[in-house]
Every structure is written in structure tokens, then in C-alpha cells.
N, C-alpha and C. Protein backbone atom coordinates (compact mmCIF):
# COMPACT_ATOMS: atom_id res chain seq x y z
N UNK A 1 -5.51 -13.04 -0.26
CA UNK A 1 -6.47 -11.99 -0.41
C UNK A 1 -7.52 -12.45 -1.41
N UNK A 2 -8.97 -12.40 -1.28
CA UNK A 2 -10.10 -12.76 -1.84
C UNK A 2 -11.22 -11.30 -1.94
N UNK A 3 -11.49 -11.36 -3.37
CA UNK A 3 -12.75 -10.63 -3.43
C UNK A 3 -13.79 -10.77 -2.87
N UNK A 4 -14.51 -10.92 -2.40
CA UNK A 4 -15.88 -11.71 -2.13
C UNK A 4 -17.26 -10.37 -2.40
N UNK A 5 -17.77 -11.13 -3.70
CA UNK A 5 -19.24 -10.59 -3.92
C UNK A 5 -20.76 -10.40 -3.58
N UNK A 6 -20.20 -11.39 -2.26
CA UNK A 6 -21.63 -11.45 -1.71
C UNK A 6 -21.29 -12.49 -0.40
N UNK A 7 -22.74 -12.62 0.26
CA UNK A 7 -22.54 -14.07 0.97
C UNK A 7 -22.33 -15.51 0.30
N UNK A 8 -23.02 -16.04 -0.77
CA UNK A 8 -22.44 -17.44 -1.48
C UNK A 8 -20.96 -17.47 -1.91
N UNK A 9 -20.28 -15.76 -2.14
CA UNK A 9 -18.70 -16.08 -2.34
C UNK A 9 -18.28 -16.47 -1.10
N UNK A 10 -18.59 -15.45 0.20
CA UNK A 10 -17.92 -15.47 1.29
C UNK A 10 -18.30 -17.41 2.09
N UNK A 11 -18.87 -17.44 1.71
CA UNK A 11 -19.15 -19.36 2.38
C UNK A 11 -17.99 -19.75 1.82
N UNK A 12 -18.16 -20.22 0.14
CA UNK A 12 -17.28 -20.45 -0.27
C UNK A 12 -15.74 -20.57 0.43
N UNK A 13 -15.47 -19.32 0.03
CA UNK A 13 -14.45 -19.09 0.83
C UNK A 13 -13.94 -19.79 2.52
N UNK A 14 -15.01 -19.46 3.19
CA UNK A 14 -14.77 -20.59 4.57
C UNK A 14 -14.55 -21.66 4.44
N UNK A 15 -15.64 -22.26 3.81
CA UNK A 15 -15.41 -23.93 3.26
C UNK A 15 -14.23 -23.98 3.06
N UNK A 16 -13.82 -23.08 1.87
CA UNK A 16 -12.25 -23.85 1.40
C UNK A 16 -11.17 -23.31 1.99
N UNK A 17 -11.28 -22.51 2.93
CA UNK A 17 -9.79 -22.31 3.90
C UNK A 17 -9.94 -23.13 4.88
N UNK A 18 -11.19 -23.82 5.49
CA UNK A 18 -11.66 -24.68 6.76
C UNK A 18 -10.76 -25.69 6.13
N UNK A 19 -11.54 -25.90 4.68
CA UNK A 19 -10.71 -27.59 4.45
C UNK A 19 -9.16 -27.57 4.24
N UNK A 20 -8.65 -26.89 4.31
CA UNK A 20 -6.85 -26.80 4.38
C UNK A 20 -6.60 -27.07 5.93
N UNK A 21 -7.58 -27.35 7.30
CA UNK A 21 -6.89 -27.60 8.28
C UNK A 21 -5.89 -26.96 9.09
N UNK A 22 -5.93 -25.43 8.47
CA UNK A 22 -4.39 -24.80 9.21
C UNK A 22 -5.46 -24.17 10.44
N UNK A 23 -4.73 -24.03 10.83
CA UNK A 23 -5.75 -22.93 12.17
C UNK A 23 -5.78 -21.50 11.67
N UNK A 24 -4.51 -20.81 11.14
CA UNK A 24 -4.35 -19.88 10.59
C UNK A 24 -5.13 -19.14 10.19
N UNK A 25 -6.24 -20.11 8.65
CA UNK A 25 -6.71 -19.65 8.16
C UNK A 25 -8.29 -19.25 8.89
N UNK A 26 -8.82 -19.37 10.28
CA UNK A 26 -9.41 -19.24 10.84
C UNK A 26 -9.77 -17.96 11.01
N UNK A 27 -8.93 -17.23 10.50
CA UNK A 27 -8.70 -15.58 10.87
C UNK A 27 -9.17 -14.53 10.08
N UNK A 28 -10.11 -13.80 10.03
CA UNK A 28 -10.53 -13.05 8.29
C UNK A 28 -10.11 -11.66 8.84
N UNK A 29 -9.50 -10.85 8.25
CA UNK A 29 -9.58 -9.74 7.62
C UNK A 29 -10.13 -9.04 6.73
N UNK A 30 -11.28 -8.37 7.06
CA UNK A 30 -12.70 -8.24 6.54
C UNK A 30 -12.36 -6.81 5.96
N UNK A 31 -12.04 -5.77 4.39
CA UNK A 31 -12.03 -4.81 4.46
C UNK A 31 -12.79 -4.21 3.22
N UNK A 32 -13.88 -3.12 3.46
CA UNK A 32 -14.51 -3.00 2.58
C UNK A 32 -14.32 -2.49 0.88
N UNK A 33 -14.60 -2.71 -0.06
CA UNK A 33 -13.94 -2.80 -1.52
C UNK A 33 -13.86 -1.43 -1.86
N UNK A 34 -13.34 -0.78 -2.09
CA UNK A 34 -13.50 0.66 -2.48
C UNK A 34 -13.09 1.06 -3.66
N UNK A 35 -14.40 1.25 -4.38
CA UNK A 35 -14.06 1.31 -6.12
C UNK A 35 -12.93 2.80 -6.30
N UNK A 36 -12.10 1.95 -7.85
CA UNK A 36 -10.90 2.50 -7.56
C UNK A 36 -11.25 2.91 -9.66
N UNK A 37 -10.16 3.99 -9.74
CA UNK A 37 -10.18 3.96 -11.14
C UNK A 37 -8.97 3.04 -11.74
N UNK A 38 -9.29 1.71 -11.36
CA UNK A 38 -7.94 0.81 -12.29
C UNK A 38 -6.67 0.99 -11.93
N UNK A 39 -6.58 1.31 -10.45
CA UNK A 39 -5.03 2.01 -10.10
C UNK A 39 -4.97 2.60 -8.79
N UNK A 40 -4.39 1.84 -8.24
CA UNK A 40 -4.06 3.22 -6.58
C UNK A 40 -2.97 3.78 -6.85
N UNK A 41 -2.71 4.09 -5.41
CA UNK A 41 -1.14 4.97 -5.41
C UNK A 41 0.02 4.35 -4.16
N UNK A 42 0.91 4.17 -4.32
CA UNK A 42 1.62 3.63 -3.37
C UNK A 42 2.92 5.10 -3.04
N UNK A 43 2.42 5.26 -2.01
CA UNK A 43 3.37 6.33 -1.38
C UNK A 43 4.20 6.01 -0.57
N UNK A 44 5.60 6.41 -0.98
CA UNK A 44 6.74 6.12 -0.20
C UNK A 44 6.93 7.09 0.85
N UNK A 45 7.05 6.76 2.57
CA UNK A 45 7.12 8.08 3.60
C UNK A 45 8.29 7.46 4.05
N UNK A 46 8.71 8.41 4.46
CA UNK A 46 10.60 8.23 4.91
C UNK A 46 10.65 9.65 6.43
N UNK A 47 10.16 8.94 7.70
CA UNK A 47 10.21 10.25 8.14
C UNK A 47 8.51 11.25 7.96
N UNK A 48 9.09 12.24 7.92
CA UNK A 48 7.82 13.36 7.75
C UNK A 48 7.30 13.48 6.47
N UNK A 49 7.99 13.04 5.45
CA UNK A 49 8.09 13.38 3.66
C UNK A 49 7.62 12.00 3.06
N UNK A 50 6.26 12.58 2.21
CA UNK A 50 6.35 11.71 0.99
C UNK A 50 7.67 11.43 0.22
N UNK A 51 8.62 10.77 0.48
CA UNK A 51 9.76 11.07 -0.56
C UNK A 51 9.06 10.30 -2.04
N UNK A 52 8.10 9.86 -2.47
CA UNK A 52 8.28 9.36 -4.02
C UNK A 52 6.98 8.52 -3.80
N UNK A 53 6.35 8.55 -4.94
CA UNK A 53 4.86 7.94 -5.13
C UNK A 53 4.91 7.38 -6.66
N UNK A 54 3.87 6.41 -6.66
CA UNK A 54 3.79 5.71 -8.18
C UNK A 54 2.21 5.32 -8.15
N UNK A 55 1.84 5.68 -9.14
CA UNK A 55 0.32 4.66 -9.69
C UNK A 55 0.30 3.04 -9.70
N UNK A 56 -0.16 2.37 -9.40
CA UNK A 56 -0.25 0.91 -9.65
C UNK A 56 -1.35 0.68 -10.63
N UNK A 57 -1.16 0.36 -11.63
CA UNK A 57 -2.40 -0.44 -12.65
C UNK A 57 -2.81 -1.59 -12.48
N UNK A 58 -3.67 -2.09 -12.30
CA UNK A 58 -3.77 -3.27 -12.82
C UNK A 58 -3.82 -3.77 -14.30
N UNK A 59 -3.55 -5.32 -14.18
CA UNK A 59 -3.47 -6.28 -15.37
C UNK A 59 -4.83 -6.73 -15.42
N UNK A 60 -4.52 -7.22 -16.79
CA UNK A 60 -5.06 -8.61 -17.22
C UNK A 60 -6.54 -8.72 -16.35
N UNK A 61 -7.48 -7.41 -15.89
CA UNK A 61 -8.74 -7.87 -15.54
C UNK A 61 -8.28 -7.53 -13.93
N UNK A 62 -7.64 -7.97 -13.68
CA UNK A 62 -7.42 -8.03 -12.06
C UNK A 62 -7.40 -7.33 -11.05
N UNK A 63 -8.36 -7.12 -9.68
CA UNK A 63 -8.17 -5.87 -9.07
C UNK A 63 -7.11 -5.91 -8.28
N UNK A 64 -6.24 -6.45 -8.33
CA UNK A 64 -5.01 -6.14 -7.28
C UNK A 64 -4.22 -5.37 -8.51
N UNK A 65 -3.60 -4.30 -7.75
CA UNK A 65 -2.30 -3.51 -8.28
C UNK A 65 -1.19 -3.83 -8.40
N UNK A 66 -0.47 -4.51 -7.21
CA UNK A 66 0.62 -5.34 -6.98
C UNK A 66 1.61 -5.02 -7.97
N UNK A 67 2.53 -4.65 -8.34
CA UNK A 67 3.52 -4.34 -9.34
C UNK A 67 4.10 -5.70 -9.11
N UNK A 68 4.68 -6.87 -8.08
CA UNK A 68 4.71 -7.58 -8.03
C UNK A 68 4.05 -8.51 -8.65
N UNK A 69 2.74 -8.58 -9.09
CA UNK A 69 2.24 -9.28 -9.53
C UNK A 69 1.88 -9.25 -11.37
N UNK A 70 2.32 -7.93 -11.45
CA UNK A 70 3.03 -7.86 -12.65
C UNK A 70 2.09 -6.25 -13.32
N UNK A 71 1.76 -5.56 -12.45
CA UNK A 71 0.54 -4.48 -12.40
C UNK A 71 1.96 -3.42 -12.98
N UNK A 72 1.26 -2.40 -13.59
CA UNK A 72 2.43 -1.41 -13.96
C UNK A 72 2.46 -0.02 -13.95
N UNK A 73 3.65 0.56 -13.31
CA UNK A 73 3.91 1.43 -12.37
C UNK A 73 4.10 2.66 -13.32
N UNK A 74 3.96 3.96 -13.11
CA UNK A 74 3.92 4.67 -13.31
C UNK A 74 3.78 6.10 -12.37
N UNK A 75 5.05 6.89 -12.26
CA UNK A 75 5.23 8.11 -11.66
C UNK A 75 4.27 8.81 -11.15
N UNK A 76 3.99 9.46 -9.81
CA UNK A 76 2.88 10.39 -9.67
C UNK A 76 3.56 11.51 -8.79
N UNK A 77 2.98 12.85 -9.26
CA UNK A 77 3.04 14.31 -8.42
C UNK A 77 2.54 14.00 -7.32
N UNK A 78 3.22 14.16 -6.06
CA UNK A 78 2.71 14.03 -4.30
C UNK A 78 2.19 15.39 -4.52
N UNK A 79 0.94 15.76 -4.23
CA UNK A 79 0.75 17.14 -4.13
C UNK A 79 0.06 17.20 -2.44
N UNK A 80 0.05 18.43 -1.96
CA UNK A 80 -0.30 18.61 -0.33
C UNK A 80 -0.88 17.57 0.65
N UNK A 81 -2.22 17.40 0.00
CA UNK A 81 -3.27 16.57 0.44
C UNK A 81 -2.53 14.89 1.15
N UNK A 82 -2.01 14.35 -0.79
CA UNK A 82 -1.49 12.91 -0.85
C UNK A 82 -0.85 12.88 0.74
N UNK A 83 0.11 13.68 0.50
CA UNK A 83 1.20 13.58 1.33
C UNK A 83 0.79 13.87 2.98
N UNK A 84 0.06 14.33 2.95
CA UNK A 84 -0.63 15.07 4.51
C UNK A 84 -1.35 13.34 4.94
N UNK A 85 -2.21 13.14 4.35
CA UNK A 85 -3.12 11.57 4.80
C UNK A 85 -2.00 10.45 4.39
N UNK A 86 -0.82 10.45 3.48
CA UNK A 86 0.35 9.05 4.07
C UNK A 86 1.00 9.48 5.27
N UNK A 87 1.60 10.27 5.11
CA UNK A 87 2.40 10.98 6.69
C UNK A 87 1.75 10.76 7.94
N UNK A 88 0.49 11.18 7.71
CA UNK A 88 -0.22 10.84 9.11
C UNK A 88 -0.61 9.57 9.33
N UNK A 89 -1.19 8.73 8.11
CA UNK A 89 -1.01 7.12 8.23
C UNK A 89 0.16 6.36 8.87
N UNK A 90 1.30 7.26 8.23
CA UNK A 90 2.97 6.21 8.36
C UNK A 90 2.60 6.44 10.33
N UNK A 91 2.12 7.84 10.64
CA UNK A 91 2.70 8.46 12.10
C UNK A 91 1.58 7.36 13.15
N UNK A 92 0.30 7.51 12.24
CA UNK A 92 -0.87 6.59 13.39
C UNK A 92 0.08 5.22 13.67
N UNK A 93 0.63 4.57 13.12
CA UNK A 93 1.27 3.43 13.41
C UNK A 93 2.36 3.48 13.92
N UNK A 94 3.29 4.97 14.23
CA UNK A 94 4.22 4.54 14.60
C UNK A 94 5.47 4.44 14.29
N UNK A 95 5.58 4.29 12.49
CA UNK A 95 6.17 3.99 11.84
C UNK A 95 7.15 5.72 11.52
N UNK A 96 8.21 5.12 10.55
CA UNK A 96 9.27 6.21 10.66
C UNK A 96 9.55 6.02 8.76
N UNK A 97 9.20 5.17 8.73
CA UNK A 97 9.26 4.43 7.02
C UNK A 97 8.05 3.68 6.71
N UNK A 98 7.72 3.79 5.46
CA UNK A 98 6.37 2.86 5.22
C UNK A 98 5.71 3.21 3.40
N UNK A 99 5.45 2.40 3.05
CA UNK A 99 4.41 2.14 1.80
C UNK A 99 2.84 2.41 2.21
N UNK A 100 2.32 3.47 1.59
CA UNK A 100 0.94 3.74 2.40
C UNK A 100 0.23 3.24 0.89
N UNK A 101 -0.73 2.13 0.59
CA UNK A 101 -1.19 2.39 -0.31
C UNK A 101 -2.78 3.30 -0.35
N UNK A 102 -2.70 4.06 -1.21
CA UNK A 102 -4.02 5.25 -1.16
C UNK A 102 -4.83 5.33 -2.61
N UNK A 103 -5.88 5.08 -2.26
CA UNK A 103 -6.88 4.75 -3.92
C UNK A 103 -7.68 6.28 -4.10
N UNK A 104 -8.10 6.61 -4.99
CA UNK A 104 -8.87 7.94 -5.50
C UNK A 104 -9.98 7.66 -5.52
N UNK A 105 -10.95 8.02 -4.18
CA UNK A 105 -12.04 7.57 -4.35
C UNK A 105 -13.19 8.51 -4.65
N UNK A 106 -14.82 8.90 -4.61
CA UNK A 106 -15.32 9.77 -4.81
C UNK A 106 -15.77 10.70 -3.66
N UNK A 107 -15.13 9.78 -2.27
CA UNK A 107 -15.05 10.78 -1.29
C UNK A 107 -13.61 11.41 -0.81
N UNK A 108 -12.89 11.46 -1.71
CA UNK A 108 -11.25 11.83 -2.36
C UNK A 108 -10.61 11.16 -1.67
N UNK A 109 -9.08 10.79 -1.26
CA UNK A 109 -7.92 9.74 -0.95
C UNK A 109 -8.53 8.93 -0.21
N UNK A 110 -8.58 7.33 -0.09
CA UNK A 110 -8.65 6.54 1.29
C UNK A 110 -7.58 5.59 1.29
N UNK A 111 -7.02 5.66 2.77
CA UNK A 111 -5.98 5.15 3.06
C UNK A 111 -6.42 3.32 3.05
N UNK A 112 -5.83 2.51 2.23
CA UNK A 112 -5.77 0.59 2.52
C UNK A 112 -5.62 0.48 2.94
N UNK A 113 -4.31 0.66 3.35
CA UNK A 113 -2.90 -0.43 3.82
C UNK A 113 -1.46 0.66 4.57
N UNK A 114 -1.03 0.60 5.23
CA UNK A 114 0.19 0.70 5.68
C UNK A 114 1.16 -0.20 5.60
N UNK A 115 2.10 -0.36 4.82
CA UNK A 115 2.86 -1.43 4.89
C UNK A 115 4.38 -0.68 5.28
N UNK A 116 4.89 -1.84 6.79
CA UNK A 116 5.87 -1.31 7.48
C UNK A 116 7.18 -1.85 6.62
N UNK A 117 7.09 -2.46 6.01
CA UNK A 117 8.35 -3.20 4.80
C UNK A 117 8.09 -3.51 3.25
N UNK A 118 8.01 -2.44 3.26
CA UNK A 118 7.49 -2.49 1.29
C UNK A 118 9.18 -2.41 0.87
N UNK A 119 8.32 -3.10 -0.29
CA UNK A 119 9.72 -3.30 -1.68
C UNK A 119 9.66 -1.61 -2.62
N UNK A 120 10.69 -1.24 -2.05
CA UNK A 120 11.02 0.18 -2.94
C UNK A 120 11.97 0.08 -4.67
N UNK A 121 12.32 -1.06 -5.49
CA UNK A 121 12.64 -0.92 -6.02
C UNK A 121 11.89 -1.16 -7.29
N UNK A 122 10.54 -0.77 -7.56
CA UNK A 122 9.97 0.15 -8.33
C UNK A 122 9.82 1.04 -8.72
N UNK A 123 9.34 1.79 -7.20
CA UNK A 123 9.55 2.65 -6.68
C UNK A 123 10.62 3.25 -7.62
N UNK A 124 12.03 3.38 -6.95
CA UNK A 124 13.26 3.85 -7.46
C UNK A 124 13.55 3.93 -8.91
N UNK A 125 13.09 2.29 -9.41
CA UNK A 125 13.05 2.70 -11.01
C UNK A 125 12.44 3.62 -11.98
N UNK A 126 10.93 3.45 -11.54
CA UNK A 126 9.51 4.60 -11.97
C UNK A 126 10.52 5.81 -11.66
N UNK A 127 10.78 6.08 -10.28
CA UNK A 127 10.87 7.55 -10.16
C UNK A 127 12.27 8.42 -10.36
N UNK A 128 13.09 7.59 -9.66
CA UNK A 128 14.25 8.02 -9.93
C UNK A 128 14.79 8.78 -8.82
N UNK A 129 13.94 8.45 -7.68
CA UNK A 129 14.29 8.52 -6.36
C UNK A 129 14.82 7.55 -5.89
N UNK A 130 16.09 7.91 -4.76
CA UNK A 130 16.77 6.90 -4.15
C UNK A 130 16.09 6.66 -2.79
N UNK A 131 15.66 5.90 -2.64
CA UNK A 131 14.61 5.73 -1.12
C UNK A 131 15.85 5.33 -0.67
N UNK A 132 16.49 4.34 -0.57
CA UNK A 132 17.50 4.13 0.78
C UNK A 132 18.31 5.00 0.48
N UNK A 133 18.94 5.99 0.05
CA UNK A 133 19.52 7.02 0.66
C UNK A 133 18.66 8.29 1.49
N UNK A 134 17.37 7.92 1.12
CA UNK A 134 16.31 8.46 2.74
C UNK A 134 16.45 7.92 3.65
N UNK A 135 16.66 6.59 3.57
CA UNK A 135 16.06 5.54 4.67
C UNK A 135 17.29 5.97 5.49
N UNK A 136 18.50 6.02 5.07
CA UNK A 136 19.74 6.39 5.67
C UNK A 136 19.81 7.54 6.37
N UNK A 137 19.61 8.27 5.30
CA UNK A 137 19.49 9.93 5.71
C UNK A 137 18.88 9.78 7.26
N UNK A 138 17.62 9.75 7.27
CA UNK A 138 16.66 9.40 8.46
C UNK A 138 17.68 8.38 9.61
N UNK A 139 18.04 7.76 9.65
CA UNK A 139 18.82 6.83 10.57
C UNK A 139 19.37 7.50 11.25
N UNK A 140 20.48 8.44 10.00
CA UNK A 140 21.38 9.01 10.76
C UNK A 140 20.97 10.35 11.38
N UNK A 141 20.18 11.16 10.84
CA UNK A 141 19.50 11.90 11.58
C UNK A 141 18.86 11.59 13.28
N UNK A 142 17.79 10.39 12.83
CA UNK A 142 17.58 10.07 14.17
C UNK A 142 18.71 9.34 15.64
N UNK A 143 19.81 8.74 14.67
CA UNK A 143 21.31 8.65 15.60
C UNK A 143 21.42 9.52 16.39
N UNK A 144 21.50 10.72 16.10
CA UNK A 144 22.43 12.28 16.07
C UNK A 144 21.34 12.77 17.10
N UNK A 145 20.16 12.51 17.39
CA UNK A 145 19.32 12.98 17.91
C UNK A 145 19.29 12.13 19.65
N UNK A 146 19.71 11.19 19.54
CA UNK A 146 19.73 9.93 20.58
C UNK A 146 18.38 9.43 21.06
């Protein structure tokens, strides 16, 4: 993932994924920057339910949130809205489980990312929600249902 500030970043950038030779990198995923206040939100959907949400900060200058990358997490209230635009994100895809990440913008929530295999054990720590005993819950629910 690359910032790019303009067209002289975005060359850049070609040049030096061209010169790595993979074919791979042939491929851009172009998505527009959407100023954020220092933090999105990563919402956990399990099913129909926000079950558990956290703030992501960034570090050290950096606009990625990534708690992975060492960004730091902090608890958030799902209130109506949050939960109405991840739910329907998790549902446009399909999905039954998912990490929606959602930034606060000045035209209020916009959805990033859907991610169909996010790491919940931040998640769980920050909140003190057990996501895989959702993830379960949901299984067996949908079992029972055939």
C-alpha cells in the first residue's frame, strides 16, 4: 500500500514496481485518500450485529492504522448508524463475518475496506468481547437452519 501525492509520486511508484519484474505488481488498486482524524474504526460483524468495534490510531506520523503495525487500539460505542453501514457492507459482499474498516469523515462514516479474515485478537483484548464465541454462535445457528 502507497500514498501517492500527485502524478511524480504515482510514476515513481510504476517505475519501481515495473523494476521488480513480477507481473503481479502490474495491477493498481487505485482508492481515493479520505482525510481521517488520526484514526478509523474497525468494526467487527458476526452475522447481522456489530458485535465489537475499536479506534485505530496511528503512530509515529503514519497514515496507516494497522494495530499490526503497531497503531493503538482503543474501545468504541457502535451506535445505530456505525452499525447499519458495516452490516450492510459485511451483507454487499456476501459475507456472514468480516472487519469493516470505517473512517469519520465530513460527509459522516465511509466504508475502506471489507476484510473477509481479519485478526480479532485486539479486538478481544481492547474490548472484552469474545468474537469467536460469535463466530461459533453464528455457525451453529446457521447449522440448525440447513
Amino acid at each position: 500500500m502507497s500514498l501517492v501525492g500527485g502524478v511524480e509520486d504515482l510514476q515513481l511508484l510504476v517505475r519501481h514496481r515495473d523494476s521488480m519484474g513480477n507481473p503481479q505488481y502490474g495491477a493498481y488498486l487505485v482508492q481515493e485518500y479520505v482525510r481521517k482524524p488520526g484514526r478509523d474504526i474497525r468494526v467487527t460483524v458476526v452475522g447481522d450485529r456489530a458485535v465489537a468495534a475499536i479506534y485505530r490510531y496511528a503512530v509515529n506520523d503514519d497514515w496507516r492504522t494497522n494495530t499490526a503495525r503497531g497503531g493503538k487500539a482503543e474501545a468504541v460505542r457502535v451506535d445505530p448508524e456505525l452499525e447499519d453501514i458495516s452490516v450492510r457492507a459485511t451483507k454487499a459482499i456476501g459475507a456472514y463475518y468480516a472487519g469493516v474498516d470505517v473512517v469519520e469523515s465530513d460527509g459522516g462514516y465511509k466504508v475502506l475496506e471489507v476484510n473477509t479474515v481479519p485478526e480479532f485478537k485486539n479486538v478481544q483484548r481492547v474490548t472484552g468481547v469474545n468474537v469467536a464465541r460469535h463466530i461459533v454462535e453464528l455457525v451453529l445457528d446457521l447449522t440448525k437452519r440447513g
